[in-house]
Protein backbone atom coordinates (compact mmCIF):
# COMPACT_ATOMS: atom_id res chain seq x y z
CA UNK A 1 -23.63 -8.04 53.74
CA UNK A 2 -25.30 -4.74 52.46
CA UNK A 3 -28.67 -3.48 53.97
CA UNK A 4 -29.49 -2.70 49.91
CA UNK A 5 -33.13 -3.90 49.73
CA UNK A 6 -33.22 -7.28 48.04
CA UNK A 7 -35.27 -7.10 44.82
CA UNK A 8 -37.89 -10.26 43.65
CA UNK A 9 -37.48 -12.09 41.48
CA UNK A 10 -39.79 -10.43 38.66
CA UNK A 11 -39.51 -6.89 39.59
CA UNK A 12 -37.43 -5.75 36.44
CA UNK A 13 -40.06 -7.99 34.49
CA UNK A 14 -41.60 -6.33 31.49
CA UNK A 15 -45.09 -6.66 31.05
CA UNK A 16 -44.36 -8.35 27.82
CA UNK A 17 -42.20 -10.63 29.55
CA UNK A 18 -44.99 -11.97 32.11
CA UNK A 19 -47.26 -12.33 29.29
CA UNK A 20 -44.62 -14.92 27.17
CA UNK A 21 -44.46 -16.68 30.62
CA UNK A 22 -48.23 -16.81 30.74
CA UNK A 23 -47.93 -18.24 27.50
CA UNK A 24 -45.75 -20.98 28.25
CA UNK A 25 -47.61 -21.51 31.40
CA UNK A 26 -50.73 -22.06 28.98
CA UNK A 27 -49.01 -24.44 26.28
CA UNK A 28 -47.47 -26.32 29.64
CA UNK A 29 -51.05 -26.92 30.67
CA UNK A 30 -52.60 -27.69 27.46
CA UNK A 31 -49.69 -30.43 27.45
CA UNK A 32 -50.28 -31.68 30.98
CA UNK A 33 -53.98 -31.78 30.58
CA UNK A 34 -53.85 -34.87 28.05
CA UNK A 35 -52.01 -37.16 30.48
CA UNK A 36 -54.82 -36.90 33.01
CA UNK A 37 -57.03 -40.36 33.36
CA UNK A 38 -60.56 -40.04 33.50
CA UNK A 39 -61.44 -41.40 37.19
CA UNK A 40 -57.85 -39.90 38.77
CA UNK A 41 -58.54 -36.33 39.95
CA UNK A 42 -54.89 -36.21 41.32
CA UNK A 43 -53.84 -36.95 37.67
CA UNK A 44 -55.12 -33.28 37.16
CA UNK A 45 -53.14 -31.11 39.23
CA UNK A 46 -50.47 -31.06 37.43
CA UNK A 47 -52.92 -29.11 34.38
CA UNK A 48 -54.42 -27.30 37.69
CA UNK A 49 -51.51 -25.87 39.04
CA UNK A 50 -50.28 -24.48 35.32
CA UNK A 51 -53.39 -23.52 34.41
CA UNK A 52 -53.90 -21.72 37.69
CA UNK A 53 -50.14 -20.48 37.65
CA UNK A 54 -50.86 -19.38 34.14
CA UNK A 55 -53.93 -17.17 34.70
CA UNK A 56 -52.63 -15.56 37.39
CA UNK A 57 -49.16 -14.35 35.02
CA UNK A 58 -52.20 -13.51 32.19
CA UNK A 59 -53.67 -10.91 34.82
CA UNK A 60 -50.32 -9.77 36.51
CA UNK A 61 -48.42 -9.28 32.75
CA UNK A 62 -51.97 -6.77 31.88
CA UNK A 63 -51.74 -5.04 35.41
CA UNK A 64 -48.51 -4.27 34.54
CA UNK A 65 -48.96 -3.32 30.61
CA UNK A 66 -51.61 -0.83 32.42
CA UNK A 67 -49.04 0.84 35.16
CA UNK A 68 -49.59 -0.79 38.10
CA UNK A 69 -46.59 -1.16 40.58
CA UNK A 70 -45.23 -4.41 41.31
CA UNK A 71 -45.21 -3.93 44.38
CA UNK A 72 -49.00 -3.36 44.71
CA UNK A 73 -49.18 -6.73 42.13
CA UNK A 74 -46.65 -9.08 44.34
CA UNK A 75 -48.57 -8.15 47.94
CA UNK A 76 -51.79 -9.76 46.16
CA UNK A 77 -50.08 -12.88 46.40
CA UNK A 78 -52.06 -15.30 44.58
CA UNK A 79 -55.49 -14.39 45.37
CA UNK A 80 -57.05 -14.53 42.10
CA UNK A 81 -60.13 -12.67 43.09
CA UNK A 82 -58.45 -9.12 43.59
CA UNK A 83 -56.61 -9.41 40.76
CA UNK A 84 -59.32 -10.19 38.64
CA UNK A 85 -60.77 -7.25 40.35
CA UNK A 86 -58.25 -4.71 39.25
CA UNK A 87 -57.74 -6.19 35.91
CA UNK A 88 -61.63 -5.24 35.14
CA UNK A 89 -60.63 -2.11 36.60
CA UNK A 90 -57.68 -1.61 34.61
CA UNK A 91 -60.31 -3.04 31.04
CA UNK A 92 -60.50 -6.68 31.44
CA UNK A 93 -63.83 -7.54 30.03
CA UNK A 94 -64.61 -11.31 30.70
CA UNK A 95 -68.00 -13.42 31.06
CA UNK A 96 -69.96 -13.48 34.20
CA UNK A 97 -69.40 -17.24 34.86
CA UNK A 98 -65.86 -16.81 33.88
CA UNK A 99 -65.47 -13.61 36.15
CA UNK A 100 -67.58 -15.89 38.92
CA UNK A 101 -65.02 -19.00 38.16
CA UNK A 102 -62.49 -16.53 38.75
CA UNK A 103 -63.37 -15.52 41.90
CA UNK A 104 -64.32 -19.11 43.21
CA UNK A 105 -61.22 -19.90 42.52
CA UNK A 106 -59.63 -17.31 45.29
CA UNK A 107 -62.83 -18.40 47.61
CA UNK A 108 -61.91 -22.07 47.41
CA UNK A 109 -58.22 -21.96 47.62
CA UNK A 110 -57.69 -24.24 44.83
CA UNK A 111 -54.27 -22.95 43.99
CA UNK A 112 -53.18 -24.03 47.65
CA UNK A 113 -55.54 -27.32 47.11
CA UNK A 114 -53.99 -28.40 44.08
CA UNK A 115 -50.35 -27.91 45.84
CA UNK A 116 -50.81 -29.26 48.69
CA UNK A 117 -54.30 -31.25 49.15
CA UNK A 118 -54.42 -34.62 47.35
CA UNK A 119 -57.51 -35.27 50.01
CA UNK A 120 -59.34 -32.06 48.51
CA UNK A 121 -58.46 -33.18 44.48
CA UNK A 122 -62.03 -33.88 44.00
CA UNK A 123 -63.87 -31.20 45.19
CA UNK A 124 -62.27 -28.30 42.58
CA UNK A 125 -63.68 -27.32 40.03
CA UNK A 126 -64.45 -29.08 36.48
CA UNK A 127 -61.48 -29.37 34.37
CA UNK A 128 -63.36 -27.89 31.23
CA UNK A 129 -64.24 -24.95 33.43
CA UNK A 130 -60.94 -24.37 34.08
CA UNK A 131 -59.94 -24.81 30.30
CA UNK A 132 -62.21 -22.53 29.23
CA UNK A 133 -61.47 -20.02 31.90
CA UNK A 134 -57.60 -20.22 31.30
CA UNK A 135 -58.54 -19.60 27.60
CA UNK A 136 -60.63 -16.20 27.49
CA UNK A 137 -58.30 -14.58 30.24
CA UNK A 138 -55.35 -15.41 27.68
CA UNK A 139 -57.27 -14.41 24.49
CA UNK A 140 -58.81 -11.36 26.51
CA UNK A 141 -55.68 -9.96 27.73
CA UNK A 142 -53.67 -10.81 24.60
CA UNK A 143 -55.85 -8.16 22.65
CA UNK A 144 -55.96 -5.79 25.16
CA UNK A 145 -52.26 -5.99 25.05
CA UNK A 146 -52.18 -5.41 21.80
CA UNK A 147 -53.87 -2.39 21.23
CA UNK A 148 -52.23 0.83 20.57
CA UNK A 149 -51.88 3.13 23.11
CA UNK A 150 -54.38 5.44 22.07
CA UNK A 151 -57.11 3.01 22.36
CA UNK A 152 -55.98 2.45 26.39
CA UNK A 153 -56.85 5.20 27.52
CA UNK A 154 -58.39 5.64 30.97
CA UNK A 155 -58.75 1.39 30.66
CA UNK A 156 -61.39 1.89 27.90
CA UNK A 157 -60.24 0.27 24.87
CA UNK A 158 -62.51 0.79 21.58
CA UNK A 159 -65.71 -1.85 21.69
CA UNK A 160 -65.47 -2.62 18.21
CA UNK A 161 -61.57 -2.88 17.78
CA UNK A 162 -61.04 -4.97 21.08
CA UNK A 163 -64.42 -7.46 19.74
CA UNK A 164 -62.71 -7.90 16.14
CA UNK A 165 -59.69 -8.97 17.33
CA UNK A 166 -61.18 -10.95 20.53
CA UNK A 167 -62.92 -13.38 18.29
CA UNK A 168 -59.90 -13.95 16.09
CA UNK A 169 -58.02 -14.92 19.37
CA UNK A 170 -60.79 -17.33 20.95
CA UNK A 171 -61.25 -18.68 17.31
CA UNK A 172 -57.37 -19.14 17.57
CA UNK A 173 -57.58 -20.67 21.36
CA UNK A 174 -59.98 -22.92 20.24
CA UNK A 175 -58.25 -24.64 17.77
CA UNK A 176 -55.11 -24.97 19.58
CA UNK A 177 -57.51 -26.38 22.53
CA UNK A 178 -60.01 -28.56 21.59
CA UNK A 179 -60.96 -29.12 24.83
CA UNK A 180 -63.04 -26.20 25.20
C-alpha cells in the first residue's frame, strides 16, 4: 500500500460539474416533493434531503467557479451557514429571509434531522420555504455562473446584467416549480 495521499471523491470536480449535479439534485427533489402526503412529515424527507443535498452542490459548484480550494470547501462539511457565508463573499446576492432560511438551516441541523431523526420530521422547516429557497440559490448561482469573466471581477458582477438575466431564471424556476 502507498502512503500517496488518497484524493475525495470530488476533488478533480469542475465547477461546472458540481453545478449539473446540483441540477439533478434539484429535478430529483422537484420529483420527490409530489409523492409527499399532506399530514406525513416523514413523507418529506426524501424532497428534504435532495433539496438540502442540492443547495449545498449550488453553493460549493459557485465557490469553486470563484477559486476557492476544495479543500477549504470539503472541511465545511455541510454546514450551510458558512458556505452561504462565503458564497455572499465570493457575489451571491440572495433575499434576507432566504439568506436567514439559509442559515437556520445550519442552526437547526436539519440536514442531520432529515437523515437521521424521524422523531424531529415535524419541527423543520415549511416545505414551501424550502422550495423557494432551493429555487433562488439555483437561479442565483446559475447567472452568476454564467457571466463572463470580466463581469467577476473582485465577486462584483454588473447590477444590471446579473438582474436581467436573474429574472429570466426565477421566471424559468417558476414554471418548472409551481410550487413556489
Amino acid at each position: 500500500m502507498t502512503t500517496e495521499e488518497r484524493k475525495y471523491p470530488g476533488d478533480l470536480a469542475s465547477a461546472q460539474q458540481v453545478h449539473e449535479l446540483a441540477e439533478e439534485y434539484r429535478k430529483a427533489a422537484n420529483h420527490l416533493l409530489q409523492l409527499g402526503r399532506p399530514g406525513k412529515p416523514l413523507s418529506r424527507a426524501p424532497f428534504r434531503l435532495a433539496a438540502i443535498h442540492a443547495i449545498e452542490l449550488y453553493l460549493t459548484a459557485l465557490l469553486l467557479h470563484r477559486g476557492h480550494n476544495p479543500n477549504q470547501i470539503r472541511k465545511m462539511q455541510h454546514d450551510l451557514s458558512e458556505r452561504t457565508d462565503r458564497a455572499i463573499e465570493a457575489g451571491l446576492r440572495l433575499r434576507a429571509k432566504t439568506a436567514r432560511h439559509l442559515q437556520s438551516l445550519s442552526q437547526n441541523r436539519e440536514y442531520l434531522v432529515t437523515r437521521y431523526g424521524p422523531e424531529l420530521a415535524a419541527t423543520a422547516s415549511q416545505i414551501n420555504r424550502l422550495t423557494a429557497t432551493l429555487e433562488q440559490v439555483a437561479a442565483k448561482v446559475t447567472v452568476l455562473m454564467a457571466l463572463p469573466s470580466g463581469s467577476q471581477r473582485a465577486g462584483l458582477p454588473a447590477a444590471g446584467e446579473v438582474q436581467g438575466r436573474d429574472s429570466a431564471a426565477s421566471s424559468s424556476a417558476a414554471t418548472a416549480n409551481p410550487m413556489t
